[in-house]
Protein backbone atom coordinates (compact mmCIF):
# COMPACT_ATOMS: atom_id res chain seq x y z
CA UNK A 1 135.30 70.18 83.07
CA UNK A 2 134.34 69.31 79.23
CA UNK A 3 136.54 66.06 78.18
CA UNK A 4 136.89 66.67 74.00
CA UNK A 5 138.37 63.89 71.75
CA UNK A 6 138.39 65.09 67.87
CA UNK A 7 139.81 63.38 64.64
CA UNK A 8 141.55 65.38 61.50
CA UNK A 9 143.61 63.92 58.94
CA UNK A 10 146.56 64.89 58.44
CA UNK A 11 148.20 64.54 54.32
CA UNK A 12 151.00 61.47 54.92
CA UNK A 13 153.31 63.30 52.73
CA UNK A 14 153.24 66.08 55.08
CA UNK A 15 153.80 64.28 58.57
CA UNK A 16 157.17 64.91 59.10
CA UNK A 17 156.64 68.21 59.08
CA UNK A 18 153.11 68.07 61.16
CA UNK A 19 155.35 66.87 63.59
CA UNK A 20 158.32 69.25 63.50
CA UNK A 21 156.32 72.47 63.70
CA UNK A 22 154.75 71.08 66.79
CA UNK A 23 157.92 71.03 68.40
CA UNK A 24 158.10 74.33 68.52
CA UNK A 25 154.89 75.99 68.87
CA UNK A 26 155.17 79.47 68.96
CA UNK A 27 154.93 80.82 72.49
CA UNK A 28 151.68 83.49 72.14
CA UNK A 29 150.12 80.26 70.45
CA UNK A 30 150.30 78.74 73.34
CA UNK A 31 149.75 81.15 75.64
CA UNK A 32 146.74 82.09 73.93
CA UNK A 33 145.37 78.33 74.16
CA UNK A 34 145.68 78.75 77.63
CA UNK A 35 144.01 82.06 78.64
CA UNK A 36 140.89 80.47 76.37
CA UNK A 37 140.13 77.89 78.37
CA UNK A 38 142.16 74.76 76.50
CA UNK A 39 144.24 72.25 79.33
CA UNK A 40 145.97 69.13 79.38
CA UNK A 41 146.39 69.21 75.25
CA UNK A 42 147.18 66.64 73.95
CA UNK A 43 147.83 65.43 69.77
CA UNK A 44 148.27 61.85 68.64
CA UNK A 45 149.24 61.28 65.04
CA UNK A 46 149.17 57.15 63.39
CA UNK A 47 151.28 56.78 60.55
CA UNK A 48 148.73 56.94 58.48
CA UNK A 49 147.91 60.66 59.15
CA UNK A 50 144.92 59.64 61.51
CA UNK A 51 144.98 62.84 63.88
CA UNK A 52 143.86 62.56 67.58
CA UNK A 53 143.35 65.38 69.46
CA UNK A 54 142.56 65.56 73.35
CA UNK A 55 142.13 68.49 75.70
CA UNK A 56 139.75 69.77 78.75
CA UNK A 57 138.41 73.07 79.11
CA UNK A 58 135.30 74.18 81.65
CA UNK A 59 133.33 75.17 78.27
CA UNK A 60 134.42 73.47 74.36
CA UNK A 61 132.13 76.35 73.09
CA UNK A 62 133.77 78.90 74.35
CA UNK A 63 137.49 78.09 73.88
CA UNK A 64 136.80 77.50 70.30
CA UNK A 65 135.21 80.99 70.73
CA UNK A 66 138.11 82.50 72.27
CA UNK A 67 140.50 81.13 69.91
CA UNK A 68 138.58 82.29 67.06
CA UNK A 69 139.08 86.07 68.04
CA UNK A 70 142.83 85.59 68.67
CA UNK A 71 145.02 87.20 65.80
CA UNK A 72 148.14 84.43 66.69
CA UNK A 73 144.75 81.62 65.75
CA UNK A 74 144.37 83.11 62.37
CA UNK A 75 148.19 82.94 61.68
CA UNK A 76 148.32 79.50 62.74
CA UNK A 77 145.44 78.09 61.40
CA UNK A 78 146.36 79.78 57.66
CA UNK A 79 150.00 78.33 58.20
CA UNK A 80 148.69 74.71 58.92
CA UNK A 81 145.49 74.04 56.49
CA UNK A 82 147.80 72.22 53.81
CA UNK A 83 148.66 70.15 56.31
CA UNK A 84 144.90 68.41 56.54
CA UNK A 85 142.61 66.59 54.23
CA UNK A 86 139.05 66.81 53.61
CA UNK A 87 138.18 70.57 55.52
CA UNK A 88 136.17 71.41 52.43
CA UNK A 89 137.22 75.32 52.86
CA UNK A 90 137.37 75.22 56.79
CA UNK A 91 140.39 75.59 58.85
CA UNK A 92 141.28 73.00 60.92
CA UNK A 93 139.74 74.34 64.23
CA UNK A 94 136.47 74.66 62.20
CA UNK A 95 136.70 71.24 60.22
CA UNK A 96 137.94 69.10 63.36
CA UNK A 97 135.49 66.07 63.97
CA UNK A 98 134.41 65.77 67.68
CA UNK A 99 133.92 62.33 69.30
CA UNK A 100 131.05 61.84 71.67
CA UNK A 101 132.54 60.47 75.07
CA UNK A 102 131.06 57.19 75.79
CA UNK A 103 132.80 56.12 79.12
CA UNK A 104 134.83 57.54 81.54
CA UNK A 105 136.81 56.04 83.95
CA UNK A 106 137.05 58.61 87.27
């Protein structure tokens, strides 16, 4: 199982509502996270807009793969681009900077 860590930023005069619409995720969203291959999800957001992301999936590849092809993705991804800084034309799933794991504790 693939441990990913990746960074966004997220505009600070749009964190209030980064944060509501992940309070309600819409349900194929989710379910189509899940049939991809993304588990134990997890986003962090600092006050600053500093966006943490966390999840674990057999193959990273692949689940960004899998998303990709999903209609629900496209939707989503359109929806929440004005959201983030600096994706220079990318959506967020494309423009998301991974961090290299360095230690893990077992």
């Amino acid at each position: 199982m693939e441990r990913v860590c990746f960074l966004l930023k997220v505009r600070k005069e749009r964190l209030s509502d980064y944060k509501q619409r992940h309070e309600a995720v819409w349900e194929d969203m989710l379910q189509a996270l899940r049939e991809t291959g993304w588990h134990n999800y997890s986003l962090f957001l600092r006050e600053d807009g500093m966006l943490v992301g966390y999840l674990e999936t057999p193959d990273f590849a692949a689940a960004l793969s899998g998303m990709s092809q999903q209609e629900v993705n496209a939707r989503w991804q359109r929806e929440m681009a004005p959201f983030f800084e600096n994706l220079e034309g990318q959506r967020p799933d494309e423009g998301l900077l991974r961090l290299p794991e360095i230690f893990h504790l077992a």
